[in-house]
Every structure is written in C-alpha cells, then in structure tokens.
C-alpha atoms as a PDB file:
ATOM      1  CA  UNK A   1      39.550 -23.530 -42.436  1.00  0.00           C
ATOM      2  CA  UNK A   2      37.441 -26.456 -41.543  1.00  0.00           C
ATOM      3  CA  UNK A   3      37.372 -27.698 -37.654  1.00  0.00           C
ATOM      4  CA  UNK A   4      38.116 -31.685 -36.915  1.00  0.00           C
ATOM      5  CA  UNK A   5      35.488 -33.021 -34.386  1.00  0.00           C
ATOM      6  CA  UNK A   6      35.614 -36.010 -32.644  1.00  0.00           C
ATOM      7  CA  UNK A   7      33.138 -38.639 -32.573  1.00  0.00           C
ATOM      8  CA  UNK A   8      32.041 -37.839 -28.930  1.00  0.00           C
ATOM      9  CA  UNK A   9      31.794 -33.825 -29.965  1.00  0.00           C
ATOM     10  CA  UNK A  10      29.482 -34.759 -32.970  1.00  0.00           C
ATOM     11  CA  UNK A  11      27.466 -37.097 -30.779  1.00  0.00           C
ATOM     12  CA  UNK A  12      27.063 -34.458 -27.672  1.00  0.00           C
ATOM     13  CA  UNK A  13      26.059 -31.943 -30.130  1.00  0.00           C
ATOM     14  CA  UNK A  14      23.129 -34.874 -31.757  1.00  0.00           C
ATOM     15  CA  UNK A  15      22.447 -35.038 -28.091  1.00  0.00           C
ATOM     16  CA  UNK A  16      21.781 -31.412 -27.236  1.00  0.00           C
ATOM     17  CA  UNK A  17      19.611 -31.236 -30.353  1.00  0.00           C
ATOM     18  CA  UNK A  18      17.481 -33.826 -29.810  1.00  0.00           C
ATOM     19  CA  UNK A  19      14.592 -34.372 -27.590  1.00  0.00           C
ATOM     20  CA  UNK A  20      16.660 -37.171 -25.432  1.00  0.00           C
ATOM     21  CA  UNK A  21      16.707 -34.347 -22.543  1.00  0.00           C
ATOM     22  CA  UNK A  22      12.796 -35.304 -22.352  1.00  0.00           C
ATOM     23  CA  UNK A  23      14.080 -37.923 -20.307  1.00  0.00           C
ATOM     24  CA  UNK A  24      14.818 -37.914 -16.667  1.00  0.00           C
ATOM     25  CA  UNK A  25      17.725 -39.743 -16.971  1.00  0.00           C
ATOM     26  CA  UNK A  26      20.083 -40.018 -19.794  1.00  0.00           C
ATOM     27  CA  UNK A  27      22.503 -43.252 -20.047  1.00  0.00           C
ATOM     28  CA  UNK A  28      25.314 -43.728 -22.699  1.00  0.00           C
ATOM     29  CA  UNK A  29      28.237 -46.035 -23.100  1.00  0.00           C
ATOM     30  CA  UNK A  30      28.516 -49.554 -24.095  1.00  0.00           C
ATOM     31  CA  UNK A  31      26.972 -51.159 -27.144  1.00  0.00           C
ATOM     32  CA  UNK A  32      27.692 -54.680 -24.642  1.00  0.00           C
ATOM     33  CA  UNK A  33      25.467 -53.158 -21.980  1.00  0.00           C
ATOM     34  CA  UNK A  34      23.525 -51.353 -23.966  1.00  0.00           C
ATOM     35  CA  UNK A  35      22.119 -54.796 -25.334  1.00  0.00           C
ATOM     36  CA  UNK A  36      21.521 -56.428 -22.113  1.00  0.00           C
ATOM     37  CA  UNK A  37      19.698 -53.238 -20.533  1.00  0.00           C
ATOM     38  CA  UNK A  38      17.416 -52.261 -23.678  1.00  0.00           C
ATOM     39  CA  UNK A  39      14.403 -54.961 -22.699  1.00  0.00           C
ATOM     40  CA  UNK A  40      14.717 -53.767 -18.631  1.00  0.00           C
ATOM     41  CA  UNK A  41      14.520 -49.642 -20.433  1.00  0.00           C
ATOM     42  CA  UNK A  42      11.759 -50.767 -22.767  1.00  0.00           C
ATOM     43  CA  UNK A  43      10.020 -52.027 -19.264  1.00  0.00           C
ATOM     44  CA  UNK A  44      10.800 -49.657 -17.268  1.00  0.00           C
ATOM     45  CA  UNK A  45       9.588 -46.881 -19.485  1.00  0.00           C
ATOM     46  CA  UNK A  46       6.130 -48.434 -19.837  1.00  0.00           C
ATOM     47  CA  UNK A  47       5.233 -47.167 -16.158  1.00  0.00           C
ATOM     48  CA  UNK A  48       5.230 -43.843 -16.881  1.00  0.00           C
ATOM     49  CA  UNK A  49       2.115 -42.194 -17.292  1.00  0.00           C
ATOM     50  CA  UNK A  50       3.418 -38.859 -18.574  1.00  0.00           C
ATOM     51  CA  UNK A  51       4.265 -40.688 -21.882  1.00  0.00           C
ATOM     52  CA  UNK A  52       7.863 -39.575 -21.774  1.00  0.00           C
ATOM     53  CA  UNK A  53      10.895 -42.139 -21.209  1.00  0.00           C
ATOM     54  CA  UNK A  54      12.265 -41.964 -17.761  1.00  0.00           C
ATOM     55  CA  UNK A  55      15.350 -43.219 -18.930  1.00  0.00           C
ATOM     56  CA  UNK A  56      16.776 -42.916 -22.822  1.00  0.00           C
ATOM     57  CA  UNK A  57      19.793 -44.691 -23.687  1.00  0.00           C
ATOM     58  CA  UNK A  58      22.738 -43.837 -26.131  1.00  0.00           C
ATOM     59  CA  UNK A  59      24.973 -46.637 -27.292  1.00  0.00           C
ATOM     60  CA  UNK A  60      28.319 -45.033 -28.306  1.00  0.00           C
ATOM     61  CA  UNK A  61      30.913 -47.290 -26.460  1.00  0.00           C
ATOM     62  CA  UNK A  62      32.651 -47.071 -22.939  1.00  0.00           C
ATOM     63  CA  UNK A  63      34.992 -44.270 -23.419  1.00  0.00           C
ATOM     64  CA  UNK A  64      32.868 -42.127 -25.322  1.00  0.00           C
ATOM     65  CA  UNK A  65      30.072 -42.548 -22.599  1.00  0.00           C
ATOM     66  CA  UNK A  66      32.447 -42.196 -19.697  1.00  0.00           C
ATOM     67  CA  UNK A  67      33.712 -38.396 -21.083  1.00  0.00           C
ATOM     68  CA  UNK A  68      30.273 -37.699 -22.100  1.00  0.00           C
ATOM     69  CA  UNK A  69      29.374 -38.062 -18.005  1.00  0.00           C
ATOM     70  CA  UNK A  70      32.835 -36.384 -17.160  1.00  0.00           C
ATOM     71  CA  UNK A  71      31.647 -33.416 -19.401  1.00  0.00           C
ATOM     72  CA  UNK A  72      27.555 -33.473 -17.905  1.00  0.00           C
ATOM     73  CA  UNK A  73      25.988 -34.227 -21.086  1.00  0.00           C
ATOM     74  CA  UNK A  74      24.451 -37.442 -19.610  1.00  0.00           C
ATOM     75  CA  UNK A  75      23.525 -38.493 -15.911  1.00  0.00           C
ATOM     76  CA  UNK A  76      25.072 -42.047 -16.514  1.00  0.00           C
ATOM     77  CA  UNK A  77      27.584 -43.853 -18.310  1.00  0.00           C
ATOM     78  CA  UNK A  78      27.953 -47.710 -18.835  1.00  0.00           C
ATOM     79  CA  UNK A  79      31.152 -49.246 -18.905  1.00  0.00           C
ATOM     80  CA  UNK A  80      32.363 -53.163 -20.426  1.00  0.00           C
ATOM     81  CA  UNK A  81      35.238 -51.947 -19.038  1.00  0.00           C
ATOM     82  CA  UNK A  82      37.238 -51.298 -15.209  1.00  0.00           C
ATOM     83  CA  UNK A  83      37.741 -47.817 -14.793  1.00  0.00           C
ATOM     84  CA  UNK A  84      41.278 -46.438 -14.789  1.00  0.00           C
ATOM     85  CA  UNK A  85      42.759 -44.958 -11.917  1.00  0.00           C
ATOM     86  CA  UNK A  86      42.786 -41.824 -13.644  1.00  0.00           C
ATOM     87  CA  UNK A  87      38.701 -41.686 -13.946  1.00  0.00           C
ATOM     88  CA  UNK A  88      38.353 -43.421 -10.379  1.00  0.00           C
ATOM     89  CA  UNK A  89      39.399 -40.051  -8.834  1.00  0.00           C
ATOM     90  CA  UNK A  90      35.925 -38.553 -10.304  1.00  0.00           C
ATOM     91  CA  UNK A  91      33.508 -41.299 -11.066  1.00  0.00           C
ATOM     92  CA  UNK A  92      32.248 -44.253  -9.426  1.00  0.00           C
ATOM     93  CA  UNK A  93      31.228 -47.597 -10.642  1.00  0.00           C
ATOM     94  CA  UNK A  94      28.379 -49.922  -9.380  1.00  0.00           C
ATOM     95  CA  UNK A  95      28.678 -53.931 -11.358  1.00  0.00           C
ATOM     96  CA  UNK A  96      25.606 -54.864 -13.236  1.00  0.00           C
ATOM     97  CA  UNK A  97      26.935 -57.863 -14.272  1.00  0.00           C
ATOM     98  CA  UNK A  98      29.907 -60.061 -15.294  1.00  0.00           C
ATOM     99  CA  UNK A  99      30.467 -61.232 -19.379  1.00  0.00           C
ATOM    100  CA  UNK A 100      32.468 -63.205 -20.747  1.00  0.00           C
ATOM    101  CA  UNK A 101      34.193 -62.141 -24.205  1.00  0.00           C
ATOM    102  CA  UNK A 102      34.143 -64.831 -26.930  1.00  0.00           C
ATOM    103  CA  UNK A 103      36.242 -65.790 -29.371  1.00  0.00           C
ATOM    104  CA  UNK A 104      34.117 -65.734 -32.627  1.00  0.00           C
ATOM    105  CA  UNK A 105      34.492 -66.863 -36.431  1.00  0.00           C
ATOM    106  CA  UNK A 106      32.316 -68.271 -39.511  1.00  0.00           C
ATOM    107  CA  UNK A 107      30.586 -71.549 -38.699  1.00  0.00           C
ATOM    108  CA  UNK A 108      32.368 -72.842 -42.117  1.00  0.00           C
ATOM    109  CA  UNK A 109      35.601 -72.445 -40.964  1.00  0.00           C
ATOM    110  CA  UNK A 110      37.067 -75.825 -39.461  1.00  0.00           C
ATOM    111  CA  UNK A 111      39.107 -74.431 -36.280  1.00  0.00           C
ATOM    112  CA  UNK A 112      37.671 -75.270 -33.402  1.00  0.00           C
ATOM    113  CA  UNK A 113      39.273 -73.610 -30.646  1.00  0.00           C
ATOM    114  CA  UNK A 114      42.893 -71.538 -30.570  1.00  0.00           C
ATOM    115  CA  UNK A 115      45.283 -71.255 -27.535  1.00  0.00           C
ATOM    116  CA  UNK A 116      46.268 -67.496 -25.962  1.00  0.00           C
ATOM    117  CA  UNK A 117      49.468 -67.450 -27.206  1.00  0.00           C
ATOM    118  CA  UNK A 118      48.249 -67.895 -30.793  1.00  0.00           C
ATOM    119  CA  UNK A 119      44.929 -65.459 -30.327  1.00  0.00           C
ATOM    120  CA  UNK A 120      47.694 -62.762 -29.314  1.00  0.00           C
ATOM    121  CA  UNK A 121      49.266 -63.960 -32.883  1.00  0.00           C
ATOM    122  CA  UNK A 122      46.775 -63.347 -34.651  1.00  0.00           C
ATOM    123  CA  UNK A 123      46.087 -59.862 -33.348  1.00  0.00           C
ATOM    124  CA  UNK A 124      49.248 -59.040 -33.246  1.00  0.00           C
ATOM    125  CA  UNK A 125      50.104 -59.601 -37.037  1.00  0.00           C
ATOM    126  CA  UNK A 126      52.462 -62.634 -36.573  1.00  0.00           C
ATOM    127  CA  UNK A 127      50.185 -64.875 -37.808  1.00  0.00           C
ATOM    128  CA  UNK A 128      47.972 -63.981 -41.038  1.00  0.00           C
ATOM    129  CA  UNK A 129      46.984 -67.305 -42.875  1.00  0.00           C
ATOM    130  CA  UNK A 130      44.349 -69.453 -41.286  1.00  0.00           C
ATOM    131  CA  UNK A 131      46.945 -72.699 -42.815  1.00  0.00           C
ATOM    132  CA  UNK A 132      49.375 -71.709 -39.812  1.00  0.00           C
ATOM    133  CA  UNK A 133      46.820 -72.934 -37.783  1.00  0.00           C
ATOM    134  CA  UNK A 134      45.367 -76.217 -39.223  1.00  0.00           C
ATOM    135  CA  UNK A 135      42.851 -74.499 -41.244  1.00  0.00           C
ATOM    136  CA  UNK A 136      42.139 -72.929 -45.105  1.00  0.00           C
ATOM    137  CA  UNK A 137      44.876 -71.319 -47.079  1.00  0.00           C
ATOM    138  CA  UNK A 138      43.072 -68.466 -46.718  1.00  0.00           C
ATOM    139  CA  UNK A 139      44.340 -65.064 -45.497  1.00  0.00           C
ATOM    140  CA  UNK A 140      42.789 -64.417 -41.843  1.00  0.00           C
ATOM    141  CA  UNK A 141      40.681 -61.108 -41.801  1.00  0.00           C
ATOM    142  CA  UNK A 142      41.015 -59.833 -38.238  1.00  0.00           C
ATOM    143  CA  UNK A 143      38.275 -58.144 -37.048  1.00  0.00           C
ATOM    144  CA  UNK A 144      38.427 -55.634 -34.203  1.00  0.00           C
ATOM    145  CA  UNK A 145      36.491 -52.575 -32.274  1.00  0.00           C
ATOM    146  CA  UNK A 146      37.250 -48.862 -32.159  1.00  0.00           C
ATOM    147  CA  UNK A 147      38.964 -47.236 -29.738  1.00  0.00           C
ATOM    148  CA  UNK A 148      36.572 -46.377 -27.257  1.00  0.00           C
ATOM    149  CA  UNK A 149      35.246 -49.619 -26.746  1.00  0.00           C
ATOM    150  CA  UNK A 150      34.799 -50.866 -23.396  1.00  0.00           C
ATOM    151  CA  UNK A 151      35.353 -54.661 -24.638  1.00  0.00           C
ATOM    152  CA  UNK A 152      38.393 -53.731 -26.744  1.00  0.00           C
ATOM    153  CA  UNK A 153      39.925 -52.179 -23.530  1.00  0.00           C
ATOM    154  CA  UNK A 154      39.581 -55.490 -21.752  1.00  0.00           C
ATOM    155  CA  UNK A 155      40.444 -57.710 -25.013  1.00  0.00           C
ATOM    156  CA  UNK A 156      43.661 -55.836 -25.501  1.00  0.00           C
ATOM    157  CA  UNK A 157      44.433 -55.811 -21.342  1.00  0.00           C
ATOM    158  CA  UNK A 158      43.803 -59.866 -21.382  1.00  0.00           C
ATOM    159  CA  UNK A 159      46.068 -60.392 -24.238  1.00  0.00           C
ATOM    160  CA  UNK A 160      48.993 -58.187 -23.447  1.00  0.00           C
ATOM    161  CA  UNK A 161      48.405 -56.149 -27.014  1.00  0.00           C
ATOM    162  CA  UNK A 162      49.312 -53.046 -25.857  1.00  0.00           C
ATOM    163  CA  UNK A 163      52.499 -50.911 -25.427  1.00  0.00           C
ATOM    164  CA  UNK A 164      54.210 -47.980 -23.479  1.00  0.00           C
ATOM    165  CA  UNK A 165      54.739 -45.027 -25.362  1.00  0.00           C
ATOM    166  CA  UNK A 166      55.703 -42.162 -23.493  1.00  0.00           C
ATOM    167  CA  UNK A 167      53.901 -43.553 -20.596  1.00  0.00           C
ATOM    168  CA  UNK A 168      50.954 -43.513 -22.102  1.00  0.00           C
ATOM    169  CA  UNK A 169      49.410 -46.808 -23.066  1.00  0.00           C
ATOM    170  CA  UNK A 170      48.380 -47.693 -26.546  1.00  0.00           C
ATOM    171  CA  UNK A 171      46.767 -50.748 -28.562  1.00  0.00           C
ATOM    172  CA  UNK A 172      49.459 -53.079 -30.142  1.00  0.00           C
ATOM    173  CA  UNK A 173      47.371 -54.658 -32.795  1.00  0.00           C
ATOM    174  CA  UNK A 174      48.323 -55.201 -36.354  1.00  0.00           C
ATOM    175  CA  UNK A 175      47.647 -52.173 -38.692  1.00  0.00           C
ATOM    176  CA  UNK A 176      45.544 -54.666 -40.668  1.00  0.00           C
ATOM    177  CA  UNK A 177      43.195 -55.511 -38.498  1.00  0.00           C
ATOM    178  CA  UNK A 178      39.227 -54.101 -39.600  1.00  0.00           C
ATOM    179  CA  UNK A 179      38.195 -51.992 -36.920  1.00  0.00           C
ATOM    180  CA  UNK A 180      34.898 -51.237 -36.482  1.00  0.00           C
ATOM    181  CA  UNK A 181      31.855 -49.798 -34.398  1.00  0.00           C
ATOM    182  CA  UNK A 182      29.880 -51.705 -32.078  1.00  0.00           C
ATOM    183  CA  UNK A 183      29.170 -55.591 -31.576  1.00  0.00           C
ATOM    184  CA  UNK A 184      26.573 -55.694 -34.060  1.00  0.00           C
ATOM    185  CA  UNK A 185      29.169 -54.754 -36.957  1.00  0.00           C
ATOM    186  CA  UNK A 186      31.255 -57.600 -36.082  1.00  0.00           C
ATOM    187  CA  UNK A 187      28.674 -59.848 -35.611  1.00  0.00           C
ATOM    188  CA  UNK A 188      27.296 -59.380 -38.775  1.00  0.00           C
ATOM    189  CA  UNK A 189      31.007 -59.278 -40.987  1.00  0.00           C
ATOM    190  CA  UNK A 190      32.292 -62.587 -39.232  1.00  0.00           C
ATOM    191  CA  UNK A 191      29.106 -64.514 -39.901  1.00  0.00           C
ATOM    192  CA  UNK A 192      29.481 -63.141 -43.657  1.00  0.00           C
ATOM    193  CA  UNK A 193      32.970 -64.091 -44.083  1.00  0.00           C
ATOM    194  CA  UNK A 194      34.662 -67.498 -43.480  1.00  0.00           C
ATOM    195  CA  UNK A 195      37.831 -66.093 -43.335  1.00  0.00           C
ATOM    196  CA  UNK A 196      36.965 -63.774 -40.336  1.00  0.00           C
ATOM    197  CA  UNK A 197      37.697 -63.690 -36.623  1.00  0.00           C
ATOM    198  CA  UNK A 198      36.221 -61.475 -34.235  1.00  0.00           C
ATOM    199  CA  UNK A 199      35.784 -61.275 -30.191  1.00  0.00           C
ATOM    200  CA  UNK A 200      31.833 -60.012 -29.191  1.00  0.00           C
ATOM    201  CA  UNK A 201      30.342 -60.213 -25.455  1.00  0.00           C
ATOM    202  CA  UNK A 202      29.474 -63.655 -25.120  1.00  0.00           C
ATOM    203  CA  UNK A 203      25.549 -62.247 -23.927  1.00  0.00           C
ATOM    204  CA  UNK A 204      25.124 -60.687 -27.194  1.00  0.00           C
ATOM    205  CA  UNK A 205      25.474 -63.708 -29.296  1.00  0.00           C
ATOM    206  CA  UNK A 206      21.987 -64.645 -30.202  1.00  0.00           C
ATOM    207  CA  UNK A 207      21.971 -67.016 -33.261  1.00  0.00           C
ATOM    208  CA  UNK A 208      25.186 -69.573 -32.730  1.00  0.00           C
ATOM    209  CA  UNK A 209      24.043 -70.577 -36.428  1.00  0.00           C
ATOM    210  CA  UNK A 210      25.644 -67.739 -37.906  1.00  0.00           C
ATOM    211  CA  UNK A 211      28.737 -67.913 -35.872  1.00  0.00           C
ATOM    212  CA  UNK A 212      31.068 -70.678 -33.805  1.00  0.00           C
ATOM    213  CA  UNK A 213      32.722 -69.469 -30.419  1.00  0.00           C
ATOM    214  CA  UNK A 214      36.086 -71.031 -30.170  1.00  0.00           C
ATOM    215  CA  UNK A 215      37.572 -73.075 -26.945  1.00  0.00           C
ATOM    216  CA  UNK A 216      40.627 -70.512 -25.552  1.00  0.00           C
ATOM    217  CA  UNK A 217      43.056 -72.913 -24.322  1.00  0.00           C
ATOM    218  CA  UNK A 218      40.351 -75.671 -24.935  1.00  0.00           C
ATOM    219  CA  UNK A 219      37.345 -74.385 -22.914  1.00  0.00           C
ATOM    220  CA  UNK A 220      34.243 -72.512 -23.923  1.00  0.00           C
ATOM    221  CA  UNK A 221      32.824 -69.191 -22.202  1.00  0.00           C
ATOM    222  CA  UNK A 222      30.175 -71.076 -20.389  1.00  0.00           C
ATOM    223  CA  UNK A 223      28.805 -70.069 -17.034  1.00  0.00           C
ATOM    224  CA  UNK A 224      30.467 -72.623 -15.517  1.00  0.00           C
ATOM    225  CA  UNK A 225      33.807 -71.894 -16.463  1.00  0.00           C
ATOM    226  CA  UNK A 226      33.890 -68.356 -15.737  1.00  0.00           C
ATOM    227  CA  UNK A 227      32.263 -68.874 -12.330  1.00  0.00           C
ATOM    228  CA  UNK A 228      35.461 -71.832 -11.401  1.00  0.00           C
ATOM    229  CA  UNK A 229      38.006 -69.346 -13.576  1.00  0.00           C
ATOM    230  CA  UNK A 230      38.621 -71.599 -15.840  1.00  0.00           C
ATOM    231  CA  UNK A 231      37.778 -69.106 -18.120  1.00  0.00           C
ATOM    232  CA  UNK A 232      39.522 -66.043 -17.766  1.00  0.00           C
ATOM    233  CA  UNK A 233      38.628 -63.731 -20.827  1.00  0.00           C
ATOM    234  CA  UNK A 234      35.791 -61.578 -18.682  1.00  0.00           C
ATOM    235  CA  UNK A 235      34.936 -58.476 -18.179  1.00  0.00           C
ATOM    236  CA  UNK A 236      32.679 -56.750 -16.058  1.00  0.00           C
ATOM    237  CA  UNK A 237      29.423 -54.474 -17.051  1.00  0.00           C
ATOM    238  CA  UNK A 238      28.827 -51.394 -15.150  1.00  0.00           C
ATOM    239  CA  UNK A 239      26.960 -48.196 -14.122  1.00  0.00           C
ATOM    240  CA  UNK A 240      29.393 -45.023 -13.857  1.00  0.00           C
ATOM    241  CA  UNK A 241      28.547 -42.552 -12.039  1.00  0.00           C
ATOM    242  CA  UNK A 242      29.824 -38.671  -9.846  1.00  0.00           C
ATOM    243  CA  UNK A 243      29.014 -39.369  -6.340  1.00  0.00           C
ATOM    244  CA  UNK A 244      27.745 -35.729  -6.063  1.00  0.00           C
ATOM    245  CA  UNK A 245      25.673 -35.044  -9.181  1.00  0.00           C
ATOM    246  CA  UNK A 246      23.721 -38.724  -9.207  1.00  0.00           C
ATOM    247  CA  UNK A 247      20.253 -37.820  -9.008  1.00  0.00           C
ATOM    248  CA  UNK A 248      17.228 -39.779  -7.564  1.00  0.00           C
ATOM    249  CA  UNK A 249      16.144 -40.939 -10.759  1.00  0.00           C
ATOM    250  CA  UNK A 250      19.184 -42.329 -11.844  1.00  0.00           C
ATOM    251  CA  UNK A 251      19.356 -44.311  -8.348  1.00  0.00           C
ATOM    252  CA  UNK A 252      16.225 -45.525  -8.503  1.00  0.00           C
ATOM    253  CA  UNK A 253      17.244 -46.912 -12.456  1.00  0.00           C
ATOM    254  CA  UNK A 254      20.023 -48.715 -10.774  1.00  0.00           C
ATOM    255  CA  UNK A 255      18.136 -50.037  -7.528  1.00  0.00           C
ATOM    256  CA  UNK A 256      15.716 -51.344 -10.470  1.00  0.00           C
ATOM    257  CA  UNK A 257      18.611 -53.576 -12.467  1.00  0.00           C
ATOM    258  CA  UNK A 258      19.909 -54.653  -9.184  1.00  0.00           C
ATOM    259  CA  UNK A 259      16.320 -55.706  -7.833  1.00  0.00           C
ATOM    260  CA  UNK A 260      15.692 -59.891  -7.587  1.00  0.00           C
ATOM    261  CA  UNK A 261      13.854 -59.822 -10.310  1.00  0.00           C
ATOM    262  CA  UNK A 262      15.424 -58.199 -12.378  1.00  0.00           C
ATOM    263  CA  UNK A 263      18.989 -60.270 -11.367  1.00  0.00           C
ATOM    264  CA  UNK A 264      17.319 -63.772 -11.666  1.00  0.00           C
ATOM    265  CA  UNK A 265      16.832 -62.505 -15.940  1.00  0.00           C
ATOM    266  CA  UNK A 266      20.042 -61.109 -16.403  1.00  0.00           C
ATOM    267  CA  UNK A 267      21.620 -64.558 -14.832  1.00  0.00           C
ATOM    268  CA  UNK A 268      19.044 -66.530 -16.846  1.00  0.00           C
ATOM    269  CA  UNK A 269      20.822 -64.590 -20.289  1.00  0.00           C
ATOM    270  CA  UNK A 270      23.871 -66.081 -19.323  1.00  0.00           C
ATOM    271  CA  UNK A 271      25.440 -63.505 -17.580  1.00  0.00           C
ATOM    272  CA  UNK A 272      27.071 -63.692 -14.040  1.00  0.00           C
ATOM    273  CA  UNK A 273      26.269 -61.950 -11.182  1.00  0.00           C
END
C-alpha cells in the first residue's frame, strides 16, 4: 500500500536532504515575504567569510512554514498572515512590515475597479460572467492560492468567504475557482488571460504593464490609503518565532530587517511600516 504525504512532509524531507542545514539559520513561509526579504538575504549573506549562507530561505507559504517551525525543521517562519490563537500559545510574531493585497486582472479587460460586495461575488460563485459587471461576455476565470497561504488566509478573513463547520473554519470559495501555488503563478496566469482575476501582495507587483490593480470600493492600494484606512484589504508580514528555541543568529537576522536602513528600503518598495 502506498503512503499519502503532505506537501509540508515532502518538503521537510527535501529539507533534511539538502545542504540548507549549512546555514545558521533556516527561514520558510511566505512566497509574499519571501519576495521582499530575498535582496536583504542576498546582502546579508555576502558578509560572511566562511562562504556559507548565514541565513537560507524556503518559500512554501505561511502555514506550511509556521508547522515546519512548530515541528523544528526550521529556526524561523514568515507569516502574510496574523497568527491564530491556537499557534499564539507556542509561537511569537515580530511585524516586518504592512502590505496591502490587490485586486488584479488583464490590462485588456475594461473594468476598472469592483465594489466588496461584488469581489465576495465573484469568489463566491454568484457571479461568473464578466457582462454582470459592465464588462466582456466572457466567463470570469477566478484565480486563487492554496491552502496554506498566508495571503489567502487574510483574503478569505476580509471578505467573509469562509464558513463554520463543526467549529472548525473553512474557505467558502466557489469549487471553480483555479487554485494555485505562490504569487508568481498568479501573476503570470492573470497577465496571460483577459478573462482572469486574481488578488497578489500589492509589493510584489513589479511590471503594472502586464496587469491592472482594480479600485475596491473606488480606491487603489496606495500608501496613502492604507496609512488613512481608506484602504482596508491589508495584511501584515511577519517573523514567527518559539520564545525559547530563537537562537542568536536568528535575532541578529531580525535586528538586521528592523535596522534604519534597512526600514527606509522596505518603505521606499511601497510597503508600510
């Protein structure tokens, strides 16, 4: 009989395997955070004069980065996401950084912004035909992350699509919608198809030629507008960490993203801190 493994399984057994453990600290979690913090690794790596990383970094989403600290495998996690109350009896959390998640589709497609209400729609399964909304008679391919994403977490909490189910709380959106693995992926489907919608971190966006961010409930994810909470799809970025098994190097990783210099960059991306 053959054994099921789960993604995180497979990817702590890639992990023990490899030579990541040449590092003194390991980081995995978010593919959002991973892209902000790959440049300050890359930097931070280039002062070692052992010729080993000090820090290696595994993008493999919040959850999946969050149990892979619960379980030891790495000595931090990074988190798009608040922690539950549930993992806030273990793990701490120190804020890199606030994002805002945008509202993304093909540059072709003539909508220009959608309210809450109808984004929830959409998700949901109510609405499937970009002509309900003003736009192609085209059906509308939704385009969403897996489950252990840190951004879907805080998508689905903004929106309301989730449910109760024997008090445990699961995603409520449309068995249609494409989900798929990291911000990349969507990215590169909804600048490929004009029929597509898709919601990325708003610091990951990089070329606006290959994709429009829509106005939710007419206003943009600008700095501005998240600082005055005017726009309310955000979510923070974090380090997660056990108070009692963070080691020096780690801290000193952490003191080094939260230093002046390194701030004044990350708020010079766009981000908000």
């Amino acid at each position: 009989m053959f054994k099921a493994f789960s993604y995180t399984s497979l990817f702590t057994a890639l992990l023990f395997s490899s030579s990541t453990f040449a590092a003194n600290t390991v980081i995995a979690g978010s593919t959002s955070v991973s892209t902000l913090l790959e440049p300050f690794i890359d930097e931070y790596n280039k002062d070692n004069k052992d010729n080993k990383p000090l820090v290696d970094l595994q993008s493999i989403g919040s959850s999946a980065g969050i149990k892979l600290l619960v379980d030891d495998t790495v000595n931090l996690a990074i988190s798009s996401r608040e922690l539950t109350d549930k993992e806030k009896e273990s793990l701490s959390s120190t804020l890199i950084a606030y994002d805002a998640i945008a509202i993304v589709v093909h540059p072709d497609n003539p909508i220009t912004e959608l309210s809450t209400e109808n984004i929830w729609k959409i998700y949901h399964g109510d609405i499937k035909n970009w002509k309900e909304l003003g736009g192609t008679d085209r059906k509308i391919s939704v385009i969403s992350r897996e489950i252990a994403s840190g951004s879907r977490f805080s998508f689905e909490k903004h929106f309301g699509l989730t449910q109760e189910i024997n008090s445990f709380t699961v995603s409520d959106i449309s068995d249609n919608a494409l989900v798929v693995n990291g911000t990349g992926m969507v990215k590169s489907i909804v600048s490929r198809n004009p029929y597509a919608i898709g919601y990325v971190s708003a610091g990951t966006l990089g070329d606006l030629a290959q994709l429009r961010v829509l106005k939710v409930d007419n206003v943009l994810p600008s700095q501005e507008a998240i600082m005055e909470n005017k726009y309310s799809l955000s979510h923070p970025f974090l380090f997660v960490y056990k108070n009692q098994t963070v080691s020096k190097e780690s801290t000193e990783f952490m003191n080094y993203i939260a230093s002046p210099e390194a701030t004044k960059t990350i708020q010079s991306l766009g981000y908000i801190k």
